[in-house]
PDB file of N, CA and C in Angstrom:
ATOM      1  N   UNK A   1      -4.635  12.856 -12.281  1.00  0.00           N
ATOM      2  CA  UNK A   1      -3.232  12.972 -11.958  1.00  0.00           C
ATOM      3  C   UNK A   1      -2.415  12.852 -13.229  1.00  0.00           C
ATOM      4  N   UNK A   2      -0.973  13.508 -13.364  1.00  0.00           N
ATOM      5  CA  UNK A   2      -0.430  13.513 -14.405  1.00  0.00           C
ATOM      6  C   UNK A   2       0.481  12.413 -14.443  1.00  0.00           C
ATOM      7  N   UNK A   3       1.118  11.817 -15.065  1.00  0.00           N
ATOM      8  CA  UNK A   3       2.429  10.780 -14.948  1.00  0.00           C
ATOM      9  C   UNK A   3       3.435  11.466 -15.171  1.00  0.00           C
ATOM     10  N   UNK A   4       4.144  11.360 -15.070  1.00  0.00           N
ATOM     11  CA  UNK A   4       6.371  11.938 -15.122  1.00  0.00           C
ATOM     12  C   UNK A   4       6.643  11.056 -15.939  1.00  0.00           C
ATOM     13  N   UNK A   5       7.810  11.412 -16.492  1.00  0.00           N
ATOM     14  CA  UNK A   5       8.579  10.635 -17.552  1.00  0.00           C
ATOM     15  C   UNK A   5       9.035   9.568 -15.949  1.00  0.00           C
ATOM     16  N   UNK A   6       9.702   8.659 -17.278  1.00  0.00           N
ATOM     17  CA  UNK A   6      10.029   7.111 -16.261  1.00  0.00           C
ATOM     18  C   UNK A   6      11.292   7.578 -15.120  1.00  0.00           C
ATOM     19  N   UNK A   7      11.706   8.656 -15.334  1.00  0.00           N
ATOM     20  CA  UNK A   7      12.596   8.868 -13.939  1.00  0.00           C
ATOM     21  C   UNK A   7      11.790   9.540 -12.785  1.00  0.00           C
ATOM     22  N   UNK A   8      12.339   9.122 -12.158  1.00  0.00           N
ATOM     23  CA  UNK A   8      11.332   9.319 -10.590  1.00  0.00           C
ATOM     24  C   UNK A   8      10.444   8.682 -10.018  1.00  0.00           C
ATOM     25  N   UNK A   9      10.062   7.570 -10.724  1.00  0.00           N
ATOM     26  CA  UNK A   9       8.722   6.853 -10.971  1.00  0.00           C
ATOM     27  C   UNK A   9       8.889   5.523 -10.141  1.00  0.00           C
ATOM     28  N   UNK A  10       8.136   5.151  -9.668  1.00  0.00           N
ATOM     29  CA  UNK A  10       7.812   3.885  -9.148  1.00  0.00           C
ATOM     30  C   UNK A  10       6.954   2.936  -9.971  1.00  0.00           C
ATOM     31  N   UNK A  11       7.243   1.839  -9.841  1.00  0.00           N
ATOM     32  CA  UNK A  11       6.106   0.633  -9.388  1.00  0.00           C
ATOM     33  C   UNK A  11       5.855  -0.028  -8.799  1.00  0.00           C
ATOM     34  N   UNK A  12       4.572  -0.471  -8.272  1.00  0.00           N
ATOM     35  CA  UNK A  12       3.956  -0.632  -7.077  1.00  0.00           C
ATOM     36  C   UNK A  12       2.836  -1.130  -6.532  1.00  0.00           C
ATOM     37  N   UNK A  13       2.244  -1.904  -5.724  1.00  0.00           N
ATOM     38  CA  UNK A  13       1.411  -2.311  -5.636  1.00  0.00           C
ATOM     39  C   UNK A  13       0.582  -1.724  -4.292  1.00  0.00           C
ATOM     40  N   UNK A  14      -0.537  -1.513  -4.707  1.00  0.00           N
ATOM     41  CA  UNK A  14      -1.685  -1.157  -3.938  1.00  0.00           C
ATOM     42  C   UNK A  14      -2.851  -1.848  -3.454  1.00  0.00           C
ATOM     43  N   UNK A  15      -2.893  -2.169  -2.283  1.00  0.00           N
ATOM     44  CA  UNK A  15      -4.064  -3.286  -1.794  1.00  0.00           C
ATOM     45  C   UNK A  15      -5.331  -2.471  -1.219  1.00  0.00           C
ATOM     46  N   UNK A  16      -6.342  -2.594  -1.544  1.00  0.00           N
ATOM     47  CA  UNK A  16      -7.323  -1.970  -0.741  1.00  0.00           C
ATOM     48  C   UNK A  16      -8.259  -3.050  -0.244  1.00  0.00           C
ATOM     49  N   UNK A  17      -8.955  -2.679   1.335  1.00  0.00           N
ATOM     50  CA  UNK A  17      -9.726  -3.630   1.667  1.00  0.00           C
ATOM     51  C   UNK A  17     -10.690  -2.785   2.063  1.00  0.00           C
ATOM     52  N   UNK A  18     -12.373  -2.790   1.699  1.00  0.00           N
ATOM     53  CA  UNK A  18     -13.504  -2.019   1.566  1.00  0.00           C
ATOM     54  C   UNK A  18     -13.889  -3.475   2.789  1.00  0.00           C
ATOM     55  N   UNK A  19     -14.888  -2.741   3.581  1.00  0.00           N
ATOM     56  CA  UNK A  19     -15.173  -3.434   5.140  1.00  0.00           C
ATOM     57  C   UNK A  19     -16.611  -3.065   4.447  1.00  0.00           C
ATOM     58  N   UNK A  20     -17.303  -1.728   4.213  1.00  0.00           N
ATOM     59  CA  UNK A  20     -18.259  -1.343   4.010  1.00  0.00           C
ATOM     60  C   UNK A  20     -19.130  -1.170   2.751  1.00  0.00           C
ATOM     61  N   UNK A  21     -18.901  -2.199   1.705  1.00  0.00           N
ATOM     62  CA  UNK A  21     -19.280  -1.861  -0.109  1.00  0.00           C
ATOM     63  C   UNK A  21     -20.043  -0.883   0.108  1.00  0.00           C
ATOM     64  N   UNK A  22     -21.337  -1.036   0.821  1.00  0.00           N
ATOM     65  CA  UNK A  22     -22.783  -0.428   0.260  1.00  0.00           C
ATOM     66  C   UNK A  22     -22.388   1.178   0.930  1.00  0.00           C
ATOM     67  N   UNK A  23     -21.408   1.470   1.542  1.00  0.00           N
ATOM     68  CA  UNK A  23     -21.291   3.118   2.406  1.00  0.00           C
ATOM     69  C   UNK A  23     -19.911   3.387   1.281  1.00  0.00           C
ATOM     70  N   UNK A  24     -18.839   2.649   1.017  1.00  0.00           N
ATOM     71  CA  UNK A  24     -17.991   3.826   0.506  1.00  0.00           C
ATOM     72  C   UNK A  24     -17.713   3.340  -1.134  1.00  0.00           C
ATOM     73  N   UNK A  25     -18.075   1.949  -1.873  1.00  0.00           N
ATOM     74  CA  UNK A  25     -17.825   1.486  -3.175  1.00  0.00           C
ATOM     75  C   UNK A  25     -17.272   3.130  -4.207  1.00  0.00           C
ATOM     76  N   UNK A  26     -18.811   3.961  -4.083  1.00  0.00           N
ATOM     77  CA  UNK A  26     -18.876   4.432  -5.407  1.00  0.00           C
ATOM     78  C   UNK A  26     -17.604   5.756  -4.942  1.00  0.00           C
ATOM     79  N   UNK A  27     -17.733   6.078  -3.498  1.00  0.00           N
ATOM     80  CA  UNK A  27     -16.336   7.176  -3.349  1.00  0.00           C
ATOM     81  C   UNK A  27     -15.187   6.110  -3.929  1.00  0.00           C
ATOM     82  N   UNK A  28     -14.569   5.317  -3.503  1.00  0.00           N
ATOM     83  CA  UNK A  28     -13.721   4.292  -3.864  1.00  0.00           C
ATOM     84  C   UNK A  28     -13.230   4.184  -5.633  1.00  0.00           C
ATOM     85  N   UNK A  29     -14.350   3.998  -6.049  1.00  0.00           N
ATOM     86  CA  UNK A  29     -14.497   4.226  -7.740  1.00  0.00           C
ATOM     87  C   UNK A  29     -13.992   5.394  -8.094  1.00  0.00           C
ATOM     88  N   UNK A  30     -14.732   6.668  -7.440  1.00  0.00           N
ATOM     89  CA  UNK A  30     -14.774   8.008  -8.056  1.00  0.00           C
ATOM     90  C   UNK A  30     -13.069   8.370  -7.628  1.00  0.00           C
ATOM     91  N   UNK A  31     -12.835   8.091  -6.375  1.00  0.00           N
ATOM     92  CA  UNK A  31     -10.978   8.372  -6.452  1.00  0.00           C
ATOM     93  C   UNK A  31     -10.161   7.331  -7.659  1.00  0.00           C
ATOM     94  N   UNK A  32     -10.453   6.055  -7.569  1.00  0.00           N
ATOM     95  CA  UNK A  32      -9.739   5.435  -8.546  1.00  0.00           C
ATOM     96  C   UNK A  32      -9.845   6.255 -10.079  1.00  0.00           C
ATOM     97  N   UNK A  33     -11.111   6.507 -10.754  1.00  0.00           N
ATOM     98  CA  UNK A  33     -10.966   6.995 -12.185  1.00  0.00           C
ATOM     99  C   UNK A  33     -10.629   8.148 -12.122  1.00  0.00           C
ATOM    100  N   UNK A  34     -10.296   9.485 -10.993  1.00  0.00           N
ATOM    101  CA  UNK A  34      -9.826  10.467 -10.813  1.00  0.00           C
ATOM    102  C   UNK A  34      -7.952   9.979 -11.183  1.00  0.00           C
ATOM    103  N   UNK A  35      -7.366   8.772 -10.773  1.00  0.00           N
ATOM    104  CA  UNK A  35      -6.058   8.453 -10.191  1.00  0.00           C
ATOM    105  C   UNK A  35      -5.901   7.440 -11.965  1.00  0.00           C
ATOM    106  N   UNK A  36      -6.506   7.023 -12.944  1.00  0.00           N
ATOM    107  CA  UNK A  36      -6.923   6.124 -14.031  1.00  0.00           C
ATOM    108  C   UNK A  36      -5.396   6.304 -14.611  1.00  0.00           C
ATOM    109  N   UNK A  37      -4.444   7.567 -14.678  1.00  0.00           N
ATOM    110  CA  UNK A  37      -3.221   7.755 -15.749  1.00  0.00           C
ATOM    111  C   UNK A  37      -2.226   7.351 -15.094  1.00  0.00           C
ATOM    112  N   UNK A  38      -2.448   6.420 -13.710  1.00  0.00           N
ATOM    113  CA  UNK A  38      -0.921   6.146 -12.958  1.00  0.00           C
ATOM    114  C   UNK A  38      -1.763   4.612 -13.082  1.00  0.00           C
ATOM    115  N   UNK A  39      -2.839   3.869 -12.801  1.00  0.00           N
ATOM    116  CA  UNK A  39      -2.950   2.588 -12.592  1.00  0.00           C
ATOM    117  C   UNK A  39      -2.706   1.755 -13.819  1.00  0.00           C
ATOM    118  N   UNK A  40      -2.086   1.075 -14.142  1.00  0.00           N
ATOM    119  CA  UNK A  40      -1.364   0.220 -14.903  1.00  0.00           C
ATOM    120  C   UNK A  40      -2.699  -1.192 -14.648  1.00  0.00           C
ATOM    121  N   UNK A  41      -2.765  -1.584 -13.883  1.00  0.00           N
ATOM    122  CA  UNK A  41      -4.062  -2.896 -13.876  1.00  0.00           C
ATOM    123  C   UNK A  41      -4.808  -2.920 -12.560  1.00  0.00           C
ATOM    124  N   UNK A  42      -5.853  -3.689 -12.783  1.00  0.00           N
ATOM    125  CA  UNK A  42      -6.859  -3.695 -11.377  1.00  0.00           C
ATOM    126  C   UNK A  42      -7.640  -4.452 -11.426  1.00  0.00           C
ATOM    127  N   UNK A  43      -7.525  -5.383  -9.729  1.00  0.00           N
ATOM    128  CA  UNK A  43      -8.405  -6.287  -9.898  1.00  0.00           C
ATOM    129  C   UNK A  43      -9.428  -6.456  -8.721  1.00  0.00           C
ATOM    130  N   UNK A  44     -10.392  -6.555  -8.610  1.00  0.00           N
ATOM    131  CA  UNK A  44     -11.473  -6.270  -7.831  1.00  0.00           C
ATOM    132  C   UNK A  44     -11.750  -7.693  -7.065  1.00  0.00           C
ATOM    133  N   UNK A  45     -12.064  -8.476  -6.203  1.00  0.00           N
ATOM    134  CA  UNK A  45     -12.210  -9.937  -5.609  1.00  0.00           C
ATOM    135  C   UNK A  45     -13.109  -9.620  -4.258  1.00  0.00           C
ATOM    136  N   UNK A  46     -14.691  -9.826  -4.721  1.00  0.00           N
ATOM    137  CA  UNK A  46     -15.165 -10.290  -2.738  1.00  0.00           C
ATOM    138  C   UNK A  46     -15.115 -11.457  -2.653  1.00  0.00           C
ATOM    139  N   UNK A  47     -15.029 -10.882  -0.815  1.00  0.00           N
ATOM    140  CA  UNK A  47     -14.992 -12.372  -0.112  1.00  0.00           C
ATOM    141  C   UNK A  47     -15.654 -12.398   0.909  1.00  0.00           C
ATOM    142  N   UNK A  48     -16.630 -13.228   0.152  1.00  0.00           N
ATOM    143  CA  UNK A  48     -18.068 -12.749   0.908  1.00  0.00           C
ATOM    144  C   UNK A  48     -18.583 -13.727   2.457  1.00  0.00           C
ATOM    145  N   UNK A  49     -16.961 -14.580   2.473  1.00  0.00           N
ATOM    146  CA  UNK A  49     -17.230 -15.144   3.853  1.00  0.00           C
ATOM    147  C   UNK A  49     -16.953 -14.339   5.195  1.00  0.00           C
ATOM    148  N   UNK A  50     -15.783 -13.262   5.056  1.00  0.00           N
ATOM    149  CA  UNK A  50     -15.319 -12.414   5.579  1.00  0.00           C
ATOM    150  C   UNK A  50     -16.497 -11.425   5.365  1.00  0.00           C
ATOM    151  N   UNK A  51     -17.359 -10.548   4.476  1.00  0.00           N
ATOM    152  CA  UNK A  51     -18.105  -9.431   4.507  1.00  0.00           C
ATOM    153  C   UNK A  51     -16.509  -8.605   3.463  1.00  0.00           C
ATOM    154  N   UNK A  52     -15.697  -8.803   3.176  1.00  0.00           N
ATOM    155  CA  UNK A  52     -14.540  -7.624   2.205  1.00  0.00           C
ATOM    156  C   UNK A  52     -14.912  -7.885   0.830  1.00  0.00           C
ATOM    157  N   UNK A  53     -14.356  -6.445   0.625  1.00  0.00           N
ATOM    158  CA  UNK A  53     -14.495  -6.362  -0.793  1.00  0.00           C
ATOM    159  C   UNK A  53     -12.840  -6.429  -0.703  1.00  0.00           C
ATOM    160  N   UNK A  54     -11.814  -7.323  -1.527  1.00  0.00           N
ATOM    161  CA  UNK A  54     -10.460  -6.446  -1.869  1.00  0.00           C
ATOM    162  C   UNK A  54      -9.676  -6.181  -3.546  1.00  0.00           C
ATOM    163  N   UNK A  55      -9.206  -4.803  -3.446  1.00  0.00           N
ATOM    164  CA  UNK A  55      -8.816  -4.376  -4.650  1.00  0.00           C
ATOM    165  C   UNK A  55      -7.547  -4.492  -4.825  1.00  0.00           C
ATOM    166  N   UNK A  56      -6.428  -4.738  -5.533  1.00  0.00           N
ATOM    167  CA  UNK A  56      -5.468  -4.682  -6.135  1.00  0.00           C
ATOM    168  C   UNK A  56      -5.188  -4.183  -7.295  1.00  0.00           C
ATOM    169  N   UNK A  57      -3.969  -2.867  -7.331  1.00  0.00           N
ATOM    170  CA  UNK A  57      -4.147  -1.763  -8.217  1.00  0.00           C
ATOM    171  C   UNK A  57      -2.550  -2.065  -8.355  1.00  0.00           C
ATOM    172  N   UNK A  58      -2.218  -1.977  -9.947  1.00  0.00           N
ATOM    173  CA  UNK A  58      -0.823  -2.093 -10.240  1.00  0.00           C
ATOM    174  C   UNK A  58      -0.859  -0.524 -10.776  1.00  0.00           C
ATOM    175  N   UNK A  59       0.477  -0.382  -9.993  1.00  0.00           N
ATOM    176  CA  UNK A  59       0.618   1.824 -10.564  1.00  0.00           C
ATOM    177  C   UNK A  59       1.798   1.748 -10.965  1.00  0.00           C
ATOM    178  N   UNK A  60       2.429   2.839 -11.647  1.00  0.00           N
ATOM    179  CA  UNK A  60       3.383   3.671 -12.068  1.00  0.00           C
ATOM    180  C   UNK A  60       3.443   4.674 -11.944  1.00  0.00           C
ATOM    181  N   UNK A  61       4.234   5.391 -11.090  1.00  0.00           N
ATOM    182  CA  UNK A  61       3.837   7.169 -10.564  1.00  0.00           C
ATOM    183  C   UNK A  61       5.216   7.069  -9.454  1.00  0.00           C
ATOM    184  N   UNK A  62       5.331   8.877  -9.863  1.00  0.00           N
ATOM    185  CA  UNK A  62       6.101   8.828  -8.632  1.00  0.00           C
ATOM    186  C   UNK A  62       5.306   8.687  -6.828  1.00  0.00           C
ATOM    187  N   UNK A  63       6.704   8.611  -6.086  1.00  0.00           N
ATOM    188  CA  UNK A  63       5.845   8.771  -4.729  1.00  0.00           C
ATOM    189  C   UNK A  63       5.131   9.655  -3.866  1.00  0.00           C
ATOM    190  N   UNK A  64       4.978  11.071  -4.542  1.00  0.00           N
ATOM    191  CA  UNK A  64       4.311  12.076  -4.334  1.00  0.00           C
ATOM    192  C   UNK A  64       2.649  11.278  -4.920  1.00  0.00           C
ATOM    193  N   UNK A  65       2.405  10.676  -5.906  1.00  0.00           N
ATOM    194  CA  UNK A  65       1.479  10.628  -6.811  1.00  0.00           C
ATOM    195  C   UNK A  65       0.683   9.393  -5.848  1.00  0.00           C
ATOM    196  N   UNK A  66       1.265   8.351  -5.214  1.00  0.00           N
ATOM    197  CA  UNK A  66       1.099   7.626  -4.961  1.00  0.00           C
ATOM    198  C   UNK A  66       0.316   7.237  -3.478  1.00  0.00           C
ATOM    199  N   UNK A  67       1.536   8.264  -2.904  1.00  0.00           N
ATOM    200  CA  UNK A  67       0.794   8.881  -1.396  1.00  0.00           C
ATOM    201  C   UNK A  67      -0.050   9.399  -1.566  1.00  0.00           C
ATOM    202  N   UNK A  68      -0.667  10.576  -2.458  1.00  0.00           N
ATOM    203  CA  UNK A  68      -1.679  11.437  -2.658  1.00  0.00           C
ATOM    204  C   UNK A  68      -2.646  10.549  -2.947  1.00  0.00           C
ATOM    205  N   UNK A  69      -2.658   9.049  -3.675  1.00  0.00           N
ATOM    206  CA  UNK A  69      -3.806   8.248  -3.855  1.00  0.00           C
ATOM    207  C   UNK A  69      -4.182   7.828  -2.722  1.00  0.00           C
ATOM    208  N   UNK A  70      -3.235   6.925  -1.741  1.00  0.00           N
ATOM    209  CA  UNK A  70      -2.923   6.147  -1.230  1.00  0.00           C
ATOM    210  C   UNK A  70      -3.834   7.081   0.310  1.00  0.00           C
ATOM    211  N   UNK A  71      -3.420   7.934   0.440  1.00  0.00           N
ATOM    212  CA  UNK A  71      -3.934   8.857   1.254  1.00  0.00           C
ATOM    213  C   UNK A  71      -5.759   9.211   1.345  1.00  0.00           C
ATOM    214  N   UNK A  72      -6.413   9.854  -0.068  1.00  0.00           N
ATOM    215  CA  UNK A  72      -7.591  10.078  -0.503  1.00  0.00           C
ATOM    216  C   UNK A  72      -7.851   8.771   0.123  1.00  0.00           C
ATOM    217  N   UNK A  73      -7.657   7.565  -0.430  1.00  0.00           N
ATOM    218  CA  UNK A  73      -8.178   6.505  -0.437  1.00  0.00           C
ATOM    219  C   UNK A  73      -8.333   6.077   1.316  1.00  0.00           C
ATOM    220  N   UNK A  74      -7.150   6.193   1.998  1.00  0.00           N
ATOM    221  CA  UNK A  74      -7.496   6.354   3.350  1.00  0.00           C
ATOM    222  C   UNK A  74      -8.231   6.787   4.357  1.00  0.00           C
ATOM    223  N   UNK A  75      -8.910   7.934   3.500  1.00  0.00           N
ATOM    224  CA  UNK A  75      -9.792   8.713   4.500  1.00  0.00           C
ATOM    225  C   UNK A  75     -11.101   8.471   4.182  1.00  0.00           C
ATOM    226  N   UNK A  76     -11.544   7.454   3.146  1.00  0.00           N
ATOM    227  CA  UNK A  76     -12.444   7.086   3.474  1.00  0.00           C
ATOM    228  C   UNK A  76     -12.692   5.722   4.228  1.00  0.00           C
ATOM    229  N   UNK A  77     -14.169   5.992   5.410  1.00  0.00           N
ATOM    230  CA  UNK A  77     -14.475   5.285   6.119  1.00  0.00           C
ATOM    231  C   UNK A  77     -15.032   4.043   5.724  1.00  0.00           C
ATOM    232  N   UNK A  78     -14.107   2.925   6.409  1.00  0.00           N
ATOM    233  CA  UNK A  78     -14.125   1.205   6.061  1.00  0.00           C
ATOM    234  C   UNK A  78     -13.429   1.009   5.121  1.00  0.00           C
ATOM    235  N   UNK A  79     -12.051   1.977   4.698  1.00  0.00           N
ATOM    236  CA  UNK A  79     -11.012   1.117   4.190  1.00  0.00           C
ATOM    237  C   UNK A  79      -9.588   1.207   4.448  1.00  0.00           C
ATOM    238  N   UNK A  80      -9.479   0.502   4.481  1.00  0.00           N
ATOM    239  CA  UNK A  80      -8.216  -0.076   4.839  1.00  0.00           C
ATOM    240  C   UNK A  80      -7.068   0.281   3.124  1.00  0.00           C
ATOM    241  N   UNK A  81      -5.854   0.539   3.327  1.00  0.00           N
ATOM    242  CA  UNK A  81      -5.238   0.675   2.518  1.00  0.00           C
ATOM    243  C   UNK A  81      -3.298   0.496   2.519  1.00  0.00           C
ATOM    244  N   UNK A  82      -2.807  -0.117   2.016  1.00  0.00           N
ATOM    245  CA  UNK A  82      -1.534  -0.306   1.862  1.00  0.00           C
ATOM    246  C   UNK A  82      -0.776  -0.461   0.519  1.00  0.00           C
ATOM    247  N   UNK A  83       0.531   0.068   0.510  1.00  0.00           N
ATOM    248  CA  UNK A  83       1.241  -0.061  -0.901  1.00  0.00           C
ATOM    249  C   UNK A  83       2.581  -0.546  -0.559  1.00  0.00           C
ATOM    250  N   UNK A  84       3.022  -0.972  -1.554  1.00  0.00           N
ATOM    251  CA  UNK A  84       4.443  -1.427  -1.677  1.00  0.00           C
ATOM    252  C   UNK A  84       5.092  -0.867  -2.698  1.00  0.00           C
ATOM    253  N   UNK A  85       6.066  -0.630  -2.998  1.00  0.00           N
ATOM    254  CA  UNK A  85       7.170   0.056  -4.140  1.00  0.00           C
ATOM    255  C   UNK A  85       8.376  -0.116  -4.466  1.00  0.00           C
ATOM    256  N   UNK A  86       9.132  -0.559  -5.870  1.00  0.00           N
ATOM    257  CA  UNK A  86       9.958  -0.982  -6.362  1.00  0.00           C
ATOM    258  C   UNK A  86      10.185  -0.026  -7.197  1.00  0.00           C
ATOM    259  N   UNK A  87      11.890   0.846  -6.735  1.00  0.00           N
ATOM    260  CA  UNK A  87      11.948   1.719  -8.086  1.00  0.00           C
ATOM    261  C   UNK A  87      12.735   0.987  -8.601  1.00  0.00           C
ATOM    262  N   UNK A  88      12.761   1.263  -9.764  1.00  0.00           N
ATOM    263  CA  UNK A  88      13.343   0.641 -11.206  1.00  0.00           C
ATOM    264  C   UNK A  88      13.889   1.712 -12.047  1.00  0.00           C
TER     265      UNK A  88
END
């Protein structure tokens, strides 16, 4: 994905919750380093009393860029996904 100059742009936070590591991890990966020029930081945490994996992704992108992640990332099976956004 490309970035926009700082007008139009968001920042934002992205939560992902993986139900299934061993079925969708490496799709999960392969959309994130496809999406690598909008994520600003990322932090990975299981919790292995629950069975989740959860991710937290700090972005910068507009909201076309964001949905389009936010989306991919949705359609794969056993995760869960939500964002929040602050334009600035």
């Amino acid at each position: 994905m490309e970035t926009a100059s700082a007008a139009g742009r968001s920042v934002g936070v992205i939560a992902i919750i993986i139900r299934d590591r061993a079925h969708c991890a490496s799709r999960v990966n392969e959309i994130l380093t496809g999406a690598g020029s909008i994520i600003i930081g990322r932090m990975g945490i299981p919790y292995g009393e629950r069975n989740l994996n959860i991710i937290t992704l700090i972005v910068d992108a507009t909201t076309d860029q964001i949905g389009a992640l936010t989306g991919r990332l949705g359609q794969v099976q056993g995760v869960t996904v939500k964002s929040t956004l602050a334009k600035l």
